[in-house]
N, C-alpha and C. Protein backbone atom coordinates (compact mmCIF):
# COMPACT_ATOMS: atom_id res chain seq x y z
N UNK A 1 0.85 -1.17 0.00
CA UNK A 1 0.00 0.00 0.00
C UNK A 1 0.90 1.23 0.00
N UNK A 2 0.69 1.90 -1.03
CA UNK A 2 1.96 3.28 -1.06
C UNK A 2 0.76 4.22 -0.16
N UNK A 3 1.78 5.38 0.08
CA UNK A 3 1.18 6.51 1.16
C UNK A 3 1.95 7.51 1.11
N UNK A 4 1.65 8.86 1.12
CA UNK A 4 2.09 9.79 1.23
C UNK A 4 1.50 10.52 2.68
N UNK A 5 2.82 11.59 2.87
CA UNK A 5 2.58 12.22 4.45
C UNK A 5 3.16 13.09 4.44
N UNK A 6 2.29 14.22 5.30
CA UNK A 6 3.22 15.34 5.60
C UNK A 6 2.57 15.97 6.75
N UNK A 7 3.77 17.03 7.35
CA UNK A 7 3.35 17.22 8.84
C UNK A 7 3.13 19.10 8.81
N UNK A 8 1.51 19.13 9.01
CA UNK A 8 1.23 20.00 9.23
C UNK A 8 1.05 20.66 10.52
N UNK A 9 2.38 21.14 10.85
CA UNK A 9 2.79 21.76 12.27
C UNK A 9 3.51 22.45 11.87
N UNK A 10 4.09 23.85 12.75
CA UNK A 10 4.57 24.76 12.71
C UNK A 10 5.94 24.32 13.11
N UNK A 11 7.07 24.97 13.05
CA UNK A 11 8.65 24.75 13.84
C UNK A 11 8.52 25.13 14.94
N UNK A 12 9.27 24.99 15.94
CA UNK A 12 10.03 25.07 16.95
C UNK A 12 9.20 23.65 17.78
N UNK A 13 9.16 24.07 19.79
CA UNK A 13 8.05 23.27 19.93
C UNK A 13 6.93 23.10 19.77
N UNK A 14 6.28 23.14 19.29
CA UNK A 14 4.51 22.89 19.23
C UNK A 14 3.95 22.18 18.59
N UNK A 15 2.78 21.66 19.06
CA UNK A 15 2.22 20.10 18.56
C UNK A 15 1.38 20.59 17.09
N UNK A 16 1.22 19.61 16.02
CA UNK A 16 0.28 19.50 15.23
C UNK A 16 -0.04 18.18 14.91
N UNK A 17 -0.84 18.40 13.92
CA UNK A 17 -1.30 16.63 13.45
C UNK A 17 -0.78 15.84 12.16
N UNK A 18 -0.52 14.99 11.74
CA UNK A 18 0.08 13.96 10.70
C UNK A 18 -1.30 14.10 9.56
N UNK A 19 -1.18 14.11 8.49
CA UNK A 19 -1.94 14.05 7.41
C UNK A 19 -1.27 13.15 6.55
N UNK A 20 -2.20 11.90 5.97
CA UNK A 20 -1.48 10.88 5.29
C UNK A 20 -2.70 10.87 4.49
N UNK A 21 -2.33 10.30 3.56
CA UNK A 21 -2.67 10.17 2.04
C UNK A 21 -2.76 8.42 1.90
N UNK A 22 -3.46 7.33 1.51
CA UNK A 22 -3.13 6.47 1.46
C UNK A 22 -3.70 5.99 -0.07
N UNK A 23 -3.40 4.93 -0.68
CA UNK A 23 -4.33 4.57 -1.33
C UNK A 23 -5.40 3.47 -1.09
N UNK A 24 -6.41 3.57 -1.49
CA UNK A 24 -7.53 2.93 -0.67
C UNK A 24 -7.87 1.54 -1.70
N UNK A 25 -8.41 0.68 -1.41
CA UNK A 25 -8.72 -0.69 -1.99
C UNK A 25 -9.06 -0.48 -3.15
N UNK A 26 -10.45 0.41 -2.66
CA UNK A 26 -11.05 0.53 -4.13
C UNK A 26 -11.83 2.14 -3.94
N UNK A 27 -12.08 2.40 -5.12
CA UNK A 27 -12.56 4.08 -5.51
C UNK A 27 -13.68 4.15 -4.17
N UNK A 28 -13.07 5.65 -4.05
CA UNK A 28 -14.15 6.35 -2.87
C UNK A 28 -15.21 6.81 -2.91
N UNK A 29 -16.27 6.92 -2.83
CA UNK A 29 -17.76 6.86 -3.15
C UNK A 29 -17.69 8.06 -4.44
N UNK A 30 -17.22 8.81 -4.48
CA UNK A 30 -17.40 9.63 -5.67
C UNK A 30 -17.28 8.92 -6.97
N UNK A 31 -16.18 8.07 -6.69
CA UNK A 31 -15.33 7.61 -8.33
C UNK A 31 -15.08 8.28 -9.10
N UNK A 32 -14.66 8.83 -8.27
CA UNK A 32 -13.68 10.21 -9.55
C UNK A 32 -11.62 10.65 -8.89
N UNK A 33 -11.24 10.85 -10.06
CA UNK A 33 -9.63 10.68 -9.43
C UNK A 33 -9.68 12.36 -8.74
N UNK A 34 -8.50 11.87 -7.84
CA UNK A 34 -8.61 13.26 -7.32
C UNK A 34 -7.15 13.84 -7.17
N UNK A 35 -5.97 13.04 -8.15
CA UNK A 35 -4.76 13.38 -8.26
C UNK A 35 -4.54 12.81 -9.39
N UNK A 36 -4.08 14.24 -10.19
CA UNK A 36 -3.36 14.00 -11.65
C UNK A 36 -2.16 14.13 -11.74
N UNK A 37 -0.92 13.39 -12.20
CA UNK A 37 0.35 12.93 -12.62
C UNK A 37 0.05 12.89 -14.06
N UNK A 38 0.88 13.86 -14.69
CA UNK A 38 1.33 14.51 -15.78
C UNK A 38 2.48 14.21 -16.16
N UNK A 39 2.81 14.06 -17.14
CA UNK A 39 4.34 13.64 -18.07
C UNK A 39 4.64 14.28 -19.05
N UNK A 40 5.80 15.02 -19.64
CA UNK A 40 6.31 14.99 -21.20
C UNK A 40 7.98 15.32 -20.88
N UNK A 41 8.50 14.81 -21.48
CA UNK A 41 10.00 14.93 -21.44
C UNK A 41 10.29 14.67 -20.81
N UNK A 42 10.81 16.21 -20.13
CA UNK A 42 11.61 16.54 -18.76
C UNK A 42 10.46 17.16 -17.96
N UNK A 43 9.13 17.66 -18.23
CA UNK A 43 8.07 18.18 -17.34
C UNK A 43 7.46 16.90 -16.74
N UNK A 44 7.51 17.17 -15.39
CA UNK A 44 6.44 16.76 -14.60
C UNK A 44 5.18 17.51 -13.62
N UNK A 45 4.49 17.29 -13.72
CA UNK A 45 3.11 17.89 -13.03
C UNK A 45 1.94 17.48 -12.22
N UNK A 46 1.47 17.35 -11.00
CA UNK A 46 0.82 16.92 -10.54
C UNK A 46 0.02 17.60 -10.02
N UNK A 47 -1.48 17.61 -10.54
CA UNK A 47 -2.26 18.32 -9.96
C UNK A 47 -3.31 18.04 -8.56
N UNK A 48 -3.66 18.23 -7.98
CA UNK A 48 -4.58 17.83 -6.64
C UNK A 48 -5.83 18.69 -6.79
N UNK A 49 -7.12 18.19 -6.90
CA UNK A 49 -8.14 19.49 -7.23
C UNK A 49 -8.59 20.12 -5.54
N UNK A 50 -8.40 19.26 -4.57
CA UNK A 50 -8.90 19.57 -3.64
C UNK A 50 -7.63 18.63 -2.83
N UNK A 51 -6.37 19.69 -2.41
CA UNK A 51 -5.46 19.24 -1.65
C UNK A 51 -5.56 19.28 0.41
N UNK A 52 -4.31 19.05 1.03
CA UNK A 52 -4.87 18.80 2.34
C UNK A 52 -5.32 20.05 2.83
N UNK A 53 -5.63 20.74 2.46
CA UNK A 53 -6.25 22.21 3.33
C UNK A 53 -7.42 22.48 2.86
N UNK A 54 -8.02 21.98 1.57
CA UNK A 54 -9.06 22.54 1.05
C UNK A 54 -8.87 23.00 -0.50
N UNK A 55 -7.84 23.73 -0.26
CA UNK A 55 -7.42 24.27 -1.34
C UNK A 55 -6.83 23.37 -2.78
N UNK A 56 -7.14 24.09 -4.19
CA UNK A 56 -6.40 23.01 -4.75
C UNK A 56 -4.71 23.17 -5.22
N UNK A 57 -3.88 22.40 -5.61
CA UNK A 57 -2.24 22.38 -5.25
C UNK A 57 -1.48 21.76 -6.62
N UNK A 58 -0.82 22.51 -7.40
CA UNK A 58 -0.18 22.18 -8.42
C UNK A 58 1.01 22.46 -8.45
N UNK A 59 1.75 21.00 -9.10
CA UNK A 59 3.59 21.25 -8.96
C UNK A 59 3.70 21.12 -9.53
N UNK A 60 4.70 22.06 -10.36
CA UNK A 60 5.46 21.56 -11.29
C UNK A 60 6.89 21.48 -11.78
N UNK A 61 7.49 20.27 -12.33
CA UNK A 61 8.68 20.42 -12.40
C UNK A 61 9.22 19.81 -13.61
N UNK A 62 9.84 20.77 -14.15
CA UNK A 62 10.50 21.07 -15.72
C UNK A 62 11.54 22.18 -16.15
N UNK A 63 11.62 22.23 -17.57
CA UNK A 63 12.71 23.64 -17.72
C UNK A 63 12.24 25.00 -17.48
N UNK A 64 10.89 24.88 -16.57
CA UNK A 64 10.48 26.28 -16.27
C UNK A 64 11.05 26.51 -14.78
N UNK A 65 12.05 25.58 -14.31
CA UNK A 65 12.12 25.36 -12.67
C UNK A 65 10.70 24.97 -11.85
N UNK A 66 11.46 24.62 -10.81
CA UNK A 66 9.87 24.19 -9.96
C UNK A 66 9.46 25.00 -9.12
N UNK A 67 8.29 24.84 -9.26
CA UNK A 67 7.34 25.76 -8.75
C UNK A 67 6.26 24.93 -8.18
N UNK A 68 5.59 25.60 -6.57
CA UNK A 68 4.46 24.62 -6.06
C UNK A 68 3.20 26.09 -6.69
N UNK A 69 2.40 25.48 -6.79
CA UNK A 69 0.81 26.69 -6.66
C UNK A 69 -0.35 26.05 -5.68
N UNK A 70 -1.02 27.19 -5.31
CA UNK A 70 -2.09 26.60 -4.22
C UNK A 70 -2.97 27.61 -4.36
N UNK A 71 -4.45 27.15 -4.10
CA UNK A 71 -5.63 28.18 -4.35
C UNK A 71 -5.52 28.81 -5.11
N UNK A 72 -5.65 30.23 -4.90
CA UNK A 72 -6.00 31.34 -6.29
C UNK A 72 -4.96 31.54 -7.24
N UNK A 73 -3.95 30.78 -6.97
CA UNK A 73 -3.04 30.76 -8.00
C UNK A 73 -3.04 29.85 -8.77
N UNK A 74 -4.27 29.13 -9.04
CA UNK A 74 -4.43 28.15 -10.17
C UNK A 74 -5.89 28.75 -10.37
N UNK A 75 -5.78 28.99 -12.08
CA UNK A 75 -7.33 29.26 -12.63
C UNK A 75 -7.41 27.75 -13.65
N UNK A 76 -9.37 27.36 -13.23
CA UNK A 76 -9.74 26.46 -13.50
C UNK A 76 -10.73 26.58 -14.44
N UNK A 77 -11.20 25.95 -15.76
CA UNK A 77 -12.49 26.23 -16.38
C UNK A 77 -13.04 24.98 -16.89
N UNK A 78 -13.64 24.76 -16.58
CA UNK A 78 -14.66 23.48 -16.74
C UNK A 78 -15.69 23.38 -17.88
N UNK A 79 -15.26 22.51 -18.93
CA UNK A 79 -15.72 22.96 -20.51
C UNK A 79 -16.36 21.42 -21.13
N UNK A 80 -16.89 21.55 -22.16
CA UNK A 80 -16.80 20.55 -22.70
C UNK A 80 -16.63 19.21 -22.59
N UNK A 81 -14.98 18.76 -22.73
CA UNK A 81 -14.24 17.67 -22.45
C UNK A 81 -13.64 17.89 -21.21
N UNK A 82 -14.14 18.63 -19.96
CA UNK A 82 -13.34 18.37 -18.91
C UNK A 82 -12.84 19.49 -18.46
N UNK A 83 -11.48 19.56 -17.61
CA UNK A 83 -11.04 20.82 -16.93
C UNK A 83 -9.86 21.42 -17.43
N UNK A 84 -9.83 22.48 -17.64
CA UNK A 84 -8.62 23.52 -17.88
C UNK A 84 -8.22 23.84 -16.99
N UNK A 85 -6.81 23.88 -16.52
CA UNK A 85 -6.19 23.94 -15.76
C UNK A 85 -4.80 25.35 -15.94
N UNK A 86 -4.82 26.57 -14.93
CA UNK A 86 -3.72 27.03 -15.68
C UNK A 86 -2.91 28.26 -14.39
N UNK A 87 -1.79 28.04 -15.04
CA UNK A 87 -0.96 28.80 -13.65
C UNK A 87 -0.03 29.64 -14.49
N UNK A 88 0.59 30.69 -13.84
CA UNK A 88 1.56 31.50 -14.44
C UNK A 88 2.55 30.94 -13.95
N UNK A 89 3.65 30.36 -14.82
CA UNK A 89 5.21 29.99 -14.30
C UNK A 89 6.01 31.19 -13.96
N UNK A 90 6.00 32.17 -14.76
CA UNK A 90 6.90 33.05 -14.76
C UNK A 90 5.96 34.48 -15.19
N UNK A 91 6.80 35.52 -14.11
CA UNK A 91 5.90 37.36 -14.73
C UNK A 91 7.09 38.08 -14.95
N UNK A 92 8.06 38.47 -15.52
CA UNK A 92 8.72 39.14 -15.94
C UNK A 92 8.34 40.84 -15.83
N UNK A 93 8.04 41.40 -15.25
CA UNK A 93 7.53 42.80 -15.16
C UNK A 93 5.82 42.57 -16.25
N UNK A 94 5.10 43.20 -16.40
CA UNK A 94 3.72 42.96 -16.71
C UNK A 94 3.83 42.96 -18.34
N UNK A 95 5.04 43.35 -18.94
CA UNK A 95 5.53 42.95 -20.34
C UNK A 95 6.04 41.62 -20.89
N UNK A 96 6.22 40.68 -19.80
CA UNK A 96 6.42 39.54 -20.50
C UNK A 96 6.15 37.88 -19.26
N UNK A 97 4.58 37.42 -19.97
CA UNK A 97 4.06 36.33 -19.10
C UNK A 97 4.56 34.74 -19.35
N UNK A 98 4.69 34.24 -19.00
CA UNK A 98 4.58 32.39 -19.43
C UNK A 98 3.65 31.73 -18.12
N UNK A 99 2.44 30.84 -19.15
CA UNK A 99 1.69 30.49 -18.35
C UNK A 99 1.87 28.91 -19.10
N UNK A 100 1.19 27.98 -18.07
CA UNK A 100 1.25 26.69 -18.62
C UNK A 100 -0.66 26.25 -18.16
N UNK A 101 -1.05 25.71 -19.07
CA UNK A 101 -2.23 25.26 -19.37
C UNK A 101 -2.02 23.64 -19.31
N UNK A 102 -2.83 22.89 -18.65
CA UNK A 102 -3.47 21.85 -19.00
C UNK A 102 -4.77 21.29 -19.08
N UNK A 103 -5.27 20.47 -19.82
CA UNK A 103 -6.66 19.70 -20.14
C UNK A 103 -6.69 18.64 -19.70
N UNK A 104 -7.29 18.11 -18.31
CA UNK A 104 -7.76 16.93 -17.87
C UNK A 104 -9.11 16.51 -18.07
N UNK A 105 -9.20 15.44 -18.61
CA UNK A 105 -10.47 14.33 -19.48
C UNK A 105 -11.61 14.19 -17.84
N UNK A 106 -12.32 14.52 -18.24
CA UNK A 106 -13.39 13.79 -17.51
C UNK A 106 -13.38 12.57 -17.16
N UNK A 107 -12.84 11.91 -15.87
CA UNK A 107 -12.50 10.19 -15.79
C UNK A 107 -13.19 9.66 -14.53
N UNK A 108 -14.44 8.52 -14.93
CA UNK A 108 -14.72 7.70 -13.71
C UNK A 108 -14.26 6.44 -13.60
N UNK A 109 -13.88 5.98 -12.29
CA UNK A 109 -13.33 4.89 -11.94
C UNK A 109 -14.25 3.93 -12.24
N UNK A 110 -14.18 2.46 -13.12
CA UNK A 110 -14.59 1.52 -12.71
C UNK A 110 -14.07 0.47 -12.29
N UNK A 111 -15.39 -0.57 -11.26
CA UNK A 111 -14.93 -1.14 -10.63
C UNK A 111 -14.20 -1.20 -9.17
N UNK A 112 -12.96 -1.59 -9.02
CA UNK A 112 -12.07 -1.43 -7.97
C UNK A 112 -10.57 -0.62 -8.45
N UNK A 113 -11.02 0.23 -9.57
CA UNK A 113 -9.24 0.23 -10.10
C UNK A 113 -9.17 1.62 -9.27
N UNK A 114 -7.93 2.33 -9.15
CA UNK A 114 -7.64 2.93 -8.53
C UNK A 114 -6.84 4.06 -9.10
N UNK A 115 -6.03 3.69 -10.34
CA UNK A 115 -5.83 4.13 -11.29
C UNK A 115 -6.13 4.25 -12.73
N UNK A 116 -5.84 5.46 -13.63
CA UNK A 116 -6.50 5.25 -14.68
C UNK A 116 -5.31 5.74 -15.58
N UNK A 117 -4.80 5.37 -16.70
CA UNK A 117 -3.70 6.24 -17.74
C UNK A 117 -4.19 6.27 -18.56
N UNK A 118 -3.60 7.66 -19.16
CA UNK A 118 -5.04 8.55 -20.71
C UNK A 118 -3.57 9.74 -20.71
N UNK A 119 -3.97 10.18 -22.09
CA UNK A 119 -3.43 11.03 -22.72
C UNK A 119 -3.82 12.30 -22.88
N UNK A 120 -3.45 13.22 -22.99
CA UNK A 120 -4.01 14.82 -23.28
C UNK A 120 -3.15 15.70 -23.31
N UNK A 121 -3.21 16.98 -23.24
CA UNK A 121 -2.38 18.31 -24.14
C UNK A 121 -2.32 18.82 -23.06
N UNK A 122 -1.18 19.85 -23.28
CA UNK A 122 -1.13 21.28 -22.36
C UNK A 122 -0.57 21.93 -23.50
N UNK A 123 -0.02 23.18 -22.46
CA UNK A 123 0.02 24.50 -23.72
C UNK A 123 1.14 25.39 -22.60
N UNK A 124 2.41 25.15 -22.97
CA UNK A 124 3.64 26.65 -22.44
C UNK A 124 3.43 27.88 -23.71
N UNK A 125 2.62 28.75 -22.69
CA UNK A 125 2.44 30.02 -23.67
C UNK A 125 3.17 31.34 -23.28
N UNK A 126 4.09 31.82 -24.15
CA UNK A 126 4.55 33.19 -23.72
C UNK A 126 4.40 33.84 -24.36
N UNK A 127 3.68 35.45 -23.48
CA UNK A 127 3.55 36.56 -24.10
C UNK A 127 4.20 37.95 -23.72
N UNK A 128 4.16 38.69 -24.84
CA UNK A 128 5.44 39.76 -24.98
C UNK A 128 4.89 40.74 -25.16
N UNK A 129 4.33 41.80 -24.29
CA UNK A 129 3.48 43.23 -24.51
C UNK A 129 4.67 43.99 -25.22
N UNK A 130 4.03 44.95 -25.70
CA UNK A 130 5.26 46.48 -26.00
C UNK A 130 5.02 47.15 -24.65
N UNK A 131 5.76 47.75 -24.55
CA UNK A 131 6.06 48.65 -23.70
C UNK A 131 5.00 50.14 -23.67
N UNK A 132 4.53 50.44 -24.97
CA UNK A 132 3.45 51.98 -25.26
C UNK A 132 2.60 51.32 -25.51
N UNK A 133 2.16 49.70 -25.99
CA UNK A 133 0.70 49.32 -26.03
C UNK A 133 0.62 48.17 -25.77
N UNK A 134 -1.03 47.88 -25.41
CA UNK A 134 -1.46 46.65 -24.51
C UNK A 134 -0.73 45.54 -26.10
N UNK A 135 -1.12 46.16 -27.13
CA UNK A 135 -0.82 44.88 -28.19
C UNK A 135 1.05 44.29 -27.87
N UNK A 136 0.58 42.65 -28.50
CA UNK A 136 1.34 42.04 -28.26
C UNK A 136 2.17 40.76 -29.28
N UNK A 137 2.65 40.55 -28.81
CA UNK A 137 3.15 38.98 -29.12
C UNK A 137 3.46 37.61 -28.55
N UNK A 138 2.93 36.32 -28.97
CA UNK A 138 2.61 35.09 -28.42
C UNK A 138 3.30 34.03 -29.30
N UNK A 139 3.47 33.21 -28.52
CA UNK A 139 4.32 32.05 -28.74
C UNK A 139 3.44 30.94 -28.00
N UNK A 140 3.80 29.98 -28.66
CA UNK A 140 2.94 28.87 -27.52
C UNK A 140 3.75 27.28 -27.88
N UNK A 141 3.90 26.35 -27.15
CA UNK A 141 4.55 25.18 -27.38
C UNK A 141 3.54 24.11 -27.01
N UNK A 142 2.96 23.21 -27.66
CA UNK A 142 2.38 22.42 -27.48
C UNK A 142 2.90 20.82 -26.65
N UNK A 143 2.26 20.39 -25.66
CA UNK A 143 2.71 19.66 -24.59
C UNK A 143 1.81 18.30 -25.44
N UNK A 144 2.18 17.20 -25.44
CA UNK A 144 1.81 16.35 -25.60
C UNK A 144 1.93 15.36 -23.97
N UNK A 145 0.99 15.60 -23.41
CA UNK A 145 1.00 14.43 -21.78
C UNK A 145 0.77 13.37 -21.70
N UNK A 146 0.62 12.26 -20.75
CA UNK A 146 0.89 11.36 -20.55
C UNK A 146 0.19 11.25 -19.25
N UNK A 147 -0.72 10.83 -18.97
CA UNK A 147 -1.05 11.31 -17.45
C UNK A 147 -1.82 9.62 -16.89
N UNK A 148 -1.51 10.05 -15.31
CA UNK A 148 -2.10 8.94 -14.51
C UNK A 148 -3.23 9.67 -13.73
N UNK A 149 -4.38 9.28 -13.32
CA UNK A 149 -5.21 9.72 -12.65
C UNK A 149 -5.66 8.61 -11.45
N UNK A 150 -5.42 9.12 -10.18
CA UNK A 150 -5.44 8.23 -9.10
C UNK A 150 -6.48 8.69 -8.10
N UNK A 151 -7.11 7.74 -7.50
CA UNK A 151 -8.31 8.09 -6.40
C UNK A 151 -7.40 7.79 -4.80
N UNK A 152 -6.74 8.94 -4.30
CA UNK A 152 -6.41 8.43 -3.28
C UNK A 152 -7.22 9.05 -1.97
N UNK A 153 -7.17 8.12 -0.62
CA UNK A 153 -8.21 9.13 0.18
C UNK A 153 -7.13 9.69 1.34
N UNK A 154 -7.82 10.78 1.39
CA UNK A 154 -6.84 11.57 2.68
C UNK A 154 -7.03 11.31 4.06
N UNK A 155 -6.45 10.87 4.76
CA UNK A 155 -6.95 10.21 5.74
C UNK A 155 -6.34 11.37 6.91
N UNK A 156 -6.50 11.60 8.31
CA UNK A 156 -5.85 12.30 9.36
C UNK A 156 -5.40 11.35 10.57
N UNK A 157 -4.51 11.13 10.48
CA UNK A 157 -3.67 9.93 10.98
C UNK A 157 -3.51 9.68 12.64
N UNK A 158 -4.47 10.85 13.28
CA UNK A 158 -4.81 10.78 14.50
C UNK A 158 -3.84 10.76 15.57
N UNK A 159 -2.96 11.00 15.36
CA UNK A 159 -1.53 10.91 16.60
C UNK A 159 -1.17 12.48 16.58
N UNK A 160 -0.08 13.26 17.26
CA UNK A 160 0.19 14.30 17.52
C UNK A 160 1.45 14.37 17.13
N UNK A 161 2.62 14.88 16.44
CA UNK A 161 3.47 15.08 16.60
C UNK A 161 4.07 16.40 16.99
N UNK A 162 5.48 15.96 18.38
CA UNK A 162 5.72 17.00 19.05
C UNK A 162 7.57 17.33 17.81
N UNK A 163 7.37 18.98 17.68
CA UNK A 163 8.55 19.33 16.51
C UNK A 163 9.17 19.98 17.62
């Protein structure tokens, strides 16, 4: 059984609580994944729509350097085929943006599986204002992904740890 953990407590002494992640037998009454693992190259990406605080939590790591995002720093749009996903990697003064976009498929679990692998796009887009007007210039690189979609449940691991 793999598991992930992390300790949401403050430094020095003071107590908080253990938050673990486990994976569960079989899909959690929703049946829907609730962590996306992303691939191309050298990019990796993992999105969480609803991470341990509430909030949702995107990493990424590639030739844009790594970067974590959380809450309002991920815009979401829910279309068609599923969810758009999109964060600014980089702001260069308000003249020059790179944002990275991805498209996650609408996916329900069947059965007992726990995982699901499917394919889909993203988009590294950079744009280049002038300096005397809003007009601009765009570039964009098309991501070909690779993605896993996993139902894991978050569990609160009920012990205290003293830091």
């Amino acid at each position: 059984m793999a598991s992930l953990s992390t300790v949401n407590a403050p430094t020095g002494l003071n107590r908080g609580t253990m938050t673990t992640a486990v994976h569960t037998a079989g899909p959690s009454h929703s049946a829907m994944p609730n962590v996306f693992e992303l691939t191309y190259e050298d990019t990796k990406i993992t999105y969480v729509p609803v991470g341990f605080g509430g909030a949702p939590r995107l990493e990424y790591n590639g030739p844009m350097g790594d970067h974590i995002f959380e809450g309002d720093e991920i815009q979401t749009f829910r279309g068609a085929r599923g969810l758009e996903v999109s964060v600014t990697l980089d702001r260069i003064s308000r003249l020059h943006t790179i944002t990275l976009t991805v498209f996650l498929p609408d996916l329900e679990f069947e059965d007992a599986k726990t995982e699901l692998s499917f394919q889909t796009v993203g988009i590294h887009a950079t744009r280049r204002r002038s300096a005397v007007s809003d007009i601009g210039e765009g570039s964009s690189k098309p991501l070909e992904l690779a993605g896993l979609a996993r139902n894991i449940e978050f569990q609160n691991a009920g012990f205290t740890v003293l830091l």
